[in-house]
Protein backbone atom coordinates (compact mmCIF):
# COMPACT_ATOMS: atom_id res chain seq x y z
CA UNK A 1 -12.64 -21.04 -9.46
CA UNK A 2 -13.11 -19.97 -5.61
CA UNK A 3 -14.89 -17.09 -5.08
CA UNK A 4 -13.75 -14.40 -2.50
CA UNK A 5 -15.82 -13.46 0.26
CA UNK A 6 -17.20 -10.11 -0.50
CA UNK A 7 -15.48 -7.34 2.43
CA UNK A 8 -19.19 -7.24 3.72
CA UNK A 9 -19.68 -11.01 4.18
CA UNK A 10 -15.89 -11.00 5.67
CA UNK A 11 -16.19 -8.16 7.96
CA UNK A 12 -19.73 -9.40 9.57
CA UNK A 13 -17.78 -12.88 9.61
CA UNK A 14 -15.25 -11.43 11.50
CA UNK A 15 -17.76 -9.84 14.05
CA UNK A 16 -19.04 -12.77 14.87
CA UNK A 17 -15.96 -15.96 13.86
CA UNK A 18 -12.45 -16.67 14.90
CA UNK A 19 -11.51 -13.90 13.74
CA UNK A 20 -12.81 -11.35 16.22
CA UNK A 21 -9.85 -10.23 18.68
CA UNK A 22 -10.97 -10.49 22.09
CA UNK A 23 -10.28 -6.75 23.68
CA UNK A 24 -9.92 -5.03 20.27
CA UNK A 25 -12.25 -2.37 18.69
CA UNK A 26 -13.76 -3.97 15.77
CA UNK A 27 -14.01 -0.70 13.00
CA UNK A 28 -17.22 -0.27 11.18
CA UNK A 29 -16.37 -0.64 7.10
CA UNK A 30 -18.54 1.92 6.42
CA UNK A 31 -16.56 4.35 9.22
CA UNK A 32 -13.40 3.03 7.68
CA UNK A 33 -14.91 3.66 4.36
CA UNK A 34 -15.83 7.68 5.19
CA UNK A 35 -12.14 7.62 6.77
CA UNK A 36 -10.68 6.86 3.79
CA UNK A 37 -12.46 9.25 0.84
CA UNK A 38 -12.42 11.83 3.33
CA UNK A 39 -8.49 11.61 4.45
CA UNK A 40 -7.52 10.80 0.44
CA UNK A 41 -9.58 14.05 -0.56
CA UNK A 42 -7.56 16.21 2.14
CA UNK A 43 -5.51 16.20 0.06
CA UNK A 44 -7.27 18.62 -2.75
CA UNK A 45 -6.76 21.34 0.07
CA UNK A 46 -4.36 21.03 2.02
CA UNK A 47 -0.88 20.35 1.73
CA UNK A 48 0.15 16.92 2.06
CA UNK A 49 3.27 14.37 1.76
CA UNK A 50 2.87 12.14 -1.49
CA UNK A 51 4.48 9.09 0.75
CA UNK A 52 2.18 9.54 2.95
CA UNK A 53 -0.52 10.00 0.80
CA UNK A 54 0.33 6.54 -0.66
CA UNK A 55 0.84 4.36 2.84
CA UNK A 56 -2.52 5.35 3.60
CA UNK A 57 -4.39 4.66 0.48
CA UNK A 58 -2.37 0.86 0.73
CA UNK A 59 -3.37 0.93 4.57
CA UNK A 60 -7.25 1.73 3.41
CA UNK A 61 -7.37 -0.69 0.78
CA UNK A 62 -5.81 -3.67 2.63
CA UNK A 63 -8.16 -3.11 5.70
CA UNK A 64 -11.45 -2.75 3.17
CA UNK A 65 -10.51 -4.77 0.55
CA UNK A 66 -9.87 -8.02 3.02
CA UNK A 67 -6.33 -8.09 1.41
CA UNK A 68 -3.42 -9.94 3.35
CA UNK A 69 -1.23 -7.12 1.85
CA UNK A 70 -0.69 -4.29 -1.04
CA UNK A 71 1.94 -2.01 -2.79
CA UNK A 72 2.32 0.63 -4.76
CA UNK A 73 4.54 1.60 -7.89
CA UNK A 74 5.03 5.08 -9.41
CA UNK A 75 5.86 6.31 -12.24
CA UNK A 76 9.12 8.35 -12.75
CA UNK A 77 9.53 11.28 -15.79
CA UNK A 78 10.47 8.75 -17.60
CA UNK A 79 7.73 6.08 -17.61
CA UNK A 80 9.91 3.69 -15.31
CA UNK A 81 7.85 2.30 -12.50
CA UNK A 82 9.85 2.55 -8.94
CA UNK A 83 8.45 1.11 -5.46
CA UNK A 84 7.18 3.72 -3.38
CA UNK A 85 5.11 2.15 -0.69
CA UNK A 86 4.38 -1.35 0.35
CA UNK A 87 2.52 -2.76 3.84
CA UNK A 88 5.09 -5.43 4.62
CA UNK A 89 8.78 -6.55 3.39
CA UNK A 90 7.76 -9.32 1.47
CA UNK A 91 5.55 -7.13 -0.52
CA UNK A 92 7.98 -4.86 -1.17
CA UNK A 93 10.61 -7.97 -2.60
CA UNK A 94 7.39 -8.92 -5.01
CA UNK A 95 6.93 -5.69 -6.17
CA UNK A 96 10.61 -5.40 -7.16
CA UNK A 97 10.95 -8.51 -8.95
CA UNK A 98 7.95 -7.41 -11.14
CA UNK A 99 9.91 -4.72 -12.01
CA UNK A 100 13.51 -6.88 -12.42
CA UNK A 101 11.69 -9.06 -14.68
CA UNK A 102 9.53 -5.88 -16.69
CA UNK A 103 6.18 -8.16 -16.10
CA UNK A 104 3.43 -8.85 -13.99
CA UNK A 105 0.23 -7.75 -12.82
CA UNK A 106 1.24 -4.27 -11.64
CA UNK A 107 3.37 -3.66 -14.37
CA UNK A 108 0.63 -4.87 -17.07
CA UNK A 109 -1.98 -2.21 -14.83
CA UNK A 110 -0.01 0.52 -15.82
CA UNK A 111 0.97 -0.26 -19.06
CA UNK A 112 -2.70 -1.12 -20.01
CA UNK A 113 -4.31 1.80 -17.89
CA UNK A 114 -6.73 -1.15 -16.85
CA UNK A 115 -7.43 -3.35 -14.07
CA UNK A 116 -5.44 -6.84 -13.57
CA UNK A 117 -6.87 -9.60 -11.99
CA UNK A 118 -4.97 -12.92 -11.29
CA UNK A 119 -7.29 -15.28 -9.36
CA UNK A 120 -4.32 -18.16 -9.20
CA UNK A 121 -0.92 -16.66 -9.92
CA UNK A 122 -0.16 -20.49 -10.09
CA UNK A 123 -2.10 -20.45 -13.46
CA UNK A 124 0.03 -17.22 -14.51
CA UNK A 125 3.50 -18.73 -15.85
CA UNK A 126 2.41 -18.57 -19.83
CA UNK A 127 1.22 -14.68 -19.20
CA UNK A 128 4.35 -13.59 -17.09
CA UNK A 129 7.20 -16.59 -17.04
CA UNK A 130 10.06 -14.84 -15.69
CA UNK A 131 8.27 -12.88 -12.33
CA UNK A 132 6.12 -16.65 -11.57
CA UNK A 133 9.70 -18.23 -12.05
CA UNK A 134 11.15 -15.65 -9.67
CA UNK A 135 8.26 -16.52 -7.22
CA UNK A 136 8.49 -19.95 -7.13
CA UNK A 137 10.99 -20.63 -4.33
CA UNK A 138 9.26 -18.21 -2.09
CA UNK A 139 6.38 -18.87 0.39
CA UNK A 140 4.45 -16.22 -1.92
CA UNK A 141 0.53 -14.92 -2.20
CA UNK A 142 -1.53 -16.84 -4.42
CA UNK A 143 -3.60 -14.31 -6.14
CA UNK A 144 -3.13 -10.53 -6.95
CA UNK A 145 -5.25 -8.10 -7.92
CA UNK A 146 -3.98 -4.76 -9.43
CA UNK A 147 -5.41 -1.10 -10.47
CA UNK A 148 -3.91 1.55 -11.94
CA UNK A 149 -3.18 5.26 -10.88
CA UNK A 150 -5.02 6.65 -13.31
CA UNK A 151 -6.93 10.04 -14.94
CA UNK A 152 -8.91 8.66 -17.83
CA UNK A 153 -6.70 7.11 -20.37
CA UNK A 154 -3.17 8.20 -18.53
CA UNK A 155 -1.85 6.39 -15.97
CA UNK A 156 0.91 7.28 -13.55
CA UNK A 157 1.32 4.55 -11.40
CA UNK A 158 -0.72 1.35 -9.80
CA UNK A 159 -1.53 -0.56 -7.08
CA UNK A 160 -1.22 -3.97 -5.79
CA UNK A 161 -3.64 -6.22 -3.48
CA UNK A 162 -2.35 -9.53 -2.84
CA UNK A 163 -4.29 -12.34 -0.91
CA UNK A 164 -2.51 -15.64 0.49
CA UNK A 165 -5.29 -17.31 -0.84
CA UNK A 166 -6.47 -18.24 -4.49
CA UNK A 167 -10.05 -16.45 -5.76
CA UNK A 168 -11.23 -13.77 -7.87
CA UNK A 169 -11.67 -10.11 -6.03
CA UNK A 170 -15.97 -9.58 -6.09
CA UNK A 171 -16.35 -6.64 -8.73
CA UNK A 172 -17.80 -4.50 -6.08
CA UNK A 173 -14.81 -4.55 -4.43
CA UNK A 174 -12.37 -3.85 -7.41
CA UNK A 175 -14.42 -0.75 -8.18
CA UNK A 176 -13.95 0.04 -4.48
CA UNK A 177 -10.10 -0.55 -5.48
CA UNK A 178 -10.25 1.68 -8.31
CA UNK A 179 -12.59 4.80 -6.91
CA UNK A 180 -9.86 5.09 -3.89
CA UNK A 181 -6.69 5.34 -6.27
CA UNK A 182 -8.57 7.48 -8.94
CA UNK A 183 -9.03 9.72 -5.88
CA UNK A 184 -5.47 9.74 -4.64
CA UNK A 185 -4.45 10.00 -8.30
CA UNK A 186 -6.41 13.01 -8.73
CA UNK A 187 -4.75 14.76 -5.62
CA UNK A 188 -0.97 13.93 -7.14
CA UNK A 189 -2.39 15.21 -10.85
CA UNK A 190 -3.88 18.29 -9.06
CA UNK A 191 -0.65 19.30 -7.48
CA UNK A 192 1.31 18.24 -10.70
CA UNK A 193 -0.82 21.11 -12.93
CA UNK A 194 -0.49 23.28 -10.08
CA UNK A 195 3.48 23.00 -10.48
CA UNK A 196 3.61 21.78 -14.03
CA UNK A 197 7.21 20.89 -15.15
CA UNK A 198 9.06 20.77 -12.39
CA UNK A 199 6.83 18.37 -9.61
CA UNK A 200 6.82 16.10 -11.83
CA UNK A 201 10.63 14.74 -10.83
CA UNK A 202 10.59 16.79 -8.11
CA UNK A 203 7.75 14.59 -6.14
CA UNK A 204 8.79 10.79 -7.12
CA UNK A 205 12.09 12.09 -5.87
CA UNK A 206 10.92 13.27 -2.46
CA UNK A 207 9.20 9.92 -2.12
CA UNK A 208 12.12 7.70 -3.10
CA UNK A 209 14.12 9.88 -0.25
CA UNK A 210 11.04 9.62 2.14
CA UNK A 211 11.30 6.06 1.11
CA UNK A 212 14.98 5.23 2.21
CA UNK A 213 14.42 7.40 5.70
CA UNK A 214 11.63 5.42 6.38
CA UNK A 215 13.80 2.41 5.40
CA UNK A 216 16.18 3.81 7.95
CA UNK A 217 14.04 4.29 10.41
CA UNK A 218 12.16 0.83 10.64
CA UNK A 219 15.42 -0.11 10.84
CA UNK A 220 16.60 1.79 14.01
CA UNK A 221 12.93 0.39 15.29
CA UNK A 222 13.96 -3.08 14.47
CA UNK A 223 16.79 -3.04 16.65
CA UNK A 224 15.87 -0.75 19.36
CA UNK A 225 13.08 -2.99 20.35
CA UNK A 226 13.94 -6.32 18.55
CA UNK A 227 11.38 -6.31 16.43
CA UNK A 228 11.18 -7.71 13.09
CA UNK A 229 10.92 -4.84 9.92
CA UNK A 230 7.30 -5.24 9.29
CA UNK A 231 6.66 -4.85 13.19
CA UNK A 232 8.99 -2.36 13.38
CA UNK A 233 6.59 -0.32 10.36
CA UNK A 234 3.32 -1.20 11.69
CA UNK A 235 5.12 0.48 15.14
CA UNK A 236 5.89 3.74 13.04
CA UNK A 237 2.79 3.96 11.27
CA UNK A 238 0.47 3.82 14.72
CA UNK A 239 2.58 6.47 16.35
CA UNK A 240 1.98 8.78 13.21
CA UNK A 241 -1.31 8.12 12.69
CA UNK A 242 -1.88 8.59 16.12
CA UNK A 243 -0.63 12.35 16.31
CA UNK A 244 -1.57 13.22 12.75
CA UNK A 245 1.33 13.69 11.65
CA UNK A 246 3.75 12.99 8.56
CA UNK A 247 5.11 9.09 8.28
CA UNK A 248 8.46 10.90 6.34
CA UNK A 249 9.08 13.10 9.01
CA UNK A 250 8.60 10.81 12.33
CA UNK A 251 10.78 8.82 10.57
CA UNK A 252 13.52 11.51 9.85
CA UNK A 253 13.25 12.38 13.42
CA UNK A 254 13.66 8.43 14.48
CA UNK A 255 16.91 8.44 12.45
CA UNK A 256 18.45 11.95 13.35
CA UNK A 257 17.05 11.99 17.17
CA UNK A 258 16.20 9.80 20.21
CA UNK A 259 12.45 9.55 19.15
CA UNK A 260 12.77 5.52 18.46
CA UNK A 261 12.43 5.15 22.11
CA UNK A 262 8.73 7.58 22.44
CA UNK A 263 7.58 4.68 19.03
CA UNK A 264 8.62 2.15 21.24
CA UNK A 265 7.34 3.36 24.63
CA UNK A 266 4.06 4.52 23.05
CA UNK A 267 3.59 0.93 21.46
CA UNK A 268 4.22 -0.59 24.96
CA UNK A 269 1.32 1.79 26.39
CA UNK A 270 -0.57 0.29 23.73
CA UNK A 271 -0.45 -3.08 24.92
CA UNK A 272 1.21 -4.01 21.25
C-alpha cells in the first residue's frame, strides 16, 4: 500500500519542488489552518449562509488536506442525502452516482456515523459494485476518503476528499478532516435547536436553491468569458471571497444583473 505524504511533508515539498508557482504567494498551513477554525466558528455568532458555510469547509479541506478535490452531501428531513457543494464538476457527477447507486464511501460515512477510507477504489468493486461499475468508463480519482457531518452518534451529512492518486490519508490528517466538519456541523446543529422544527427543511432547501443559482451563475461565467464550469466557479468563488461576501448572493446578482462582467474583469486584474 502507498502511503500519502503527510500535508506537512507536501506543503514544505511544495516550498521548495516543482510545485512552487513562480510569482504566487505560497500560504502558511498553519495560517490556512487558523483561517479555517476561525471562519467555520463565525459561524456560532453571526449569521451565515449554510452554502456558503459548506464551499468553504470543502475549499479548507482540499487546500490542507493535499486533496485534488472534495464534496459534500446533506441530509434532507427525510434521511435522503442530496449534493450540496462540490469543488469541481466532476466531483459533483461522482457524488451523484453514489447516490444513483445508494453506495459508496460517502454514503457508507453517513450511514455508519464513521470515517471511510478507500486507499484504491480499484480494490472497492466487492464493497460497492454498482458506483465502481458506474466509475469505470470515467478518467476518475483513485482513492477517497470520507467523514461524516456529525454530533456524537447522529450524523447529518458527510464529506468527500478524493485524490487522483492511490494511498491511505495519514491519520493526522483524517482527524484534521473530521475536527473541521464536527465544527461546521456544530454551527448547522446550533442554528437547527435555535429554530427547531422548521430549519430543518427550511435550510437544505435554501441550499438546494443557492445550489441551482450558483449553477446558473457559473454558467453565465462560462460563457461570458469562455471559460470552462470549474474555471468559471473558481472565478466566482475569488471574487466573493475577496469582498467577504455571500457565494449565493454574488451569484444571484450574476444571474439577475450585469455583475458577470465585474467576476470577469476582476479575474483579469488578477492576472488569472
Amino acid at each position: 500500500m502507498v502511503a500519502r505524504l503527510s500535508t506537512g511533508d507536501r506543503a514544505e515539498a511544495t516550498l521548495c519542488g516543482e510545485d512552487a508557482v513562480v510569482g504566487e504567494p505560497v500560504r502558511d498551513r498553519e495560517q490556512v489552518l487558523i483561517e479555517a477554525f476561525v471562519g467555520l466558528a463565525d459561524t456560532l455568532v453571526d449569521d451565515y449562509d449554510v452554502i456558503d458555510l459548506l464551499d468553504r469547509l470543502v475549499g479548507y479541506c482540499v487546500e490542507l488536506l493535499a486533496a485534488d478535490a472534495g464534496g459534500i452531501m446533506l441530509a434532507d428531513p427525510r434521511g435522503i442525502l442530496r449534493v450540496v457543494a462540490s469543488s469541481n464538476e466532476q466531483t459533483e457527477w461522482i457524488e451523484l452516482m453514489q447516490l444513483q447507486a445508494d453506495q459508496g464511501p460517502c454514503v457508507e460515512s453517513f450511514r455508519t456515523a464513521a470515517p471511510v477510507s478507500v486507499p484504491d477504489l480499484g480494490d472497492a468493486a466487492p464493497r460497492w459494485p454498482r458506483f465502481v461499475a458506474a466509475l469505470a468508463d470515467r478518467d476518475a480519482y483513485r482513492s477517497v476518503h470520507a467523514v461524516p457531518l456529525r454530533l456524537r452518534r447522529d450524523a447529518i451529512g458527510a464529506l468527500n476528499l478524493f485524490h487522483h492518486e492511490p494511498g491511505a490519508l495519514p491519520a493526522a490528517d483524517l482527524a484534521l478532516g473530521q475536527a473541521l466538519a464536527d465544527v461546521a456541523t456544530i454551527s448547522i446543529l446550533q442554528e437547527r435547536a435555535i429554530r427547531r422544527g422548521e430549519v430543518l427543511s427550511e435550510q437544505l432547501q435554501t441550499a438546494l436553491i443557492s445550489r441551482v443559482i450558483i449553477e446558473q451563475a457559473k454558467g453565465v461565467v462560462a460563457e461570458r468569458g469562455n471559460l470552462t464550469m470549474d474555471v468559471a466557479f473558481e472565478r466566482l468563488r475569488q471574487y466573493t471571497r475577496r469582498r467577504n461576501l455571500r457565494l449565493s448572493e454574488i451569484s444571484r446578482q450574476v444571474v439577475e444583473t450585469g455583475l458577470a462582467t465585474d467576476v470577469l474583469a476582476h479575474a483579469a486584474g488578477q492576472g488569472r
